[in-house]
Protein backbone atom coordinates (compact mmCIF):
# COMPACT_ATOMS: atom_id res chain seq x y z
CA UNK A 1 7.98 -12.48 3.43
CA UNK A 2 5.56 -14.87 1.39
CA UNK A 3 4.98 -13.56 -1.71
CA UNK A 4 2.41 -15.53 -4.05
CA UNK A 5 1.56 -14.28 -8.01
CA UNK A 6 -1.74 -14.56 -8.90
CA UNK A 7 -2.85 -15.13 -12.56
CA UNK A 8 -6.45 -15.08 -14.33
CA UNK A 9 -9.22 -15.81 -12.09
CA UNK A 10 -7.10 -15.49 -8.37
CA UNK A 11 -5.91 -12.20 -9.45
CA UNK A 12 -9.40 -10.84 -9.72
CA UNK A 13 -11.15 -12.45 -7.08
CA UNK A 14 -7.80 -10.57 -4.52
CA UNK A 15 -8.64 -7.72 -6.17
CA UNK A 16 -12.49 -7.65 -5.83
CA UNK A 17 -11.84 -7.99 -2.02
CA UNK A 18 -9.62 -4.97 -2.25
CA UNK A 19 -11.82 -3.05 -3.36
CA UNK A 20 -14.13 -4.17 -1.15
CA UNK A 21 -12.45 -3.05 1.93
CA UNK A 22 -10.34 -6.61 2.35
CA UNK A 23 -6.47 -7.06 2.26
CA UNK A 24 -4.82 -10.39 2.87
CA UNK A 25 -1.67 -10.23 5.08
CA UNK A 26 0.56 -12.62 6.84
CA UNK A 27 1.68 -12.31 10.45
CA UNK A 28 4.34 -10.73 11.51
CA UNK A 29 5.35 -13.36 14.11
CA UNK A 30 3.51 -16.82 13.16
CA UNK A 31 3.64 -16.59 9.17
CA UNK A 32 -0.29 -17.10 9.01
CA UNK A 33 -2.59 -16.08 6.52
CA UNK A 34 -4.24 -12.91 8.34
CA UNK A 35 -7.74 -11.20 6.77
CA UNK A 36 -8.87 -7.88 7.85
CA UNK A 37 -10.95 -5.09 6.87
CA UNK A 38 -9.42 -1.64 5.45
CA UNK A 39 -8.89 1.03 6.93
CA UNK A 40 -7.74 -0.90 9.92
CA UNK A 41 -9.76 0.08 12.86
CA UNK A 42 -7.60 1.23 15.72
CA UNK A 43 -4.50 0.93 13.94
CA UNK A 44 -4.06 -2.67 15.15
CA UNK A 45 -3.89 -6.07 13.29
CA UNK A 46 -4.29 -9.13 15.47
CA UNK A 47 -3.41 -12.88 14.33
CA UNK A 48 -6.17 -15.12 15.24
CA UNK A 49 -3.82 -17.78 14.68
CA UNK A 50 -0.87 -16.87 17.53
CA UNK A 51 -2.55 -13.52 19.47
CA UNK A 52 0.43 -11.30 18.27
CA UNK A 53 -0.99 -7.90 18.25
CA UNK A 54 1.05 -5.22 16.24
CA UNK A 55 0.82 -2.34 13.87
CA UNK A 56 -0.43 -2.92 9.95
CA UNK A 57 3.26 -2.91 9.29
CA UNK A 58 4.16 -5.97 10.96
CA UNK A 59 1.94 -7.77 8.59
CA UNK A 60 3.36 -7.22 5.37
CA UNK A 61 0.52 -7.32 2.20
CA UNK A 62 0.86 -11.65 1.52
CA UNK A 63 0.10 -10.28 -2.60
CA UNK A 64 0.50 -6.97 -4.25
CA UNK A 65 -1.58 -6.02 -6.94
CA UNK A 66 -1.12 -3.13 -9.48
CA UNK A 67 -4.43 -1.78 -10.29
């Protein structure tokens, strides 16, 4: 899993999308950055990148913020 810590001013910008119904992800299958919108709609994620298709848990959160 890719795991990137974000100080000062990327920290709040990730979390600004959070709470604006954004989470950043990486796919499952590919690796690839992956954007959506939260709640997920349908309960599927797809990669743009590689057209796997999967549950939210195949795309593991790419950065976890504490609020």
């Amino acid at each position: 899993m890719h795991r990137i810590y974000l100080t000062g001013t990327n920290e709040y910008v990730l979390q600004k999308m959070q709470k604006n119904g954004f989470n950043v992800t990486v796919c499952g299958r590919c690796g690839e950055i992956v954007l959506h919108e939260t709640p997920v709609k349908n309960d599927i994620l797809k990669c743009w990148w590689c057209g796997f298709e999967s549950d939210p848990c195949d795309f593991p959160d790419l950065v976890c913020v504490d609020d």
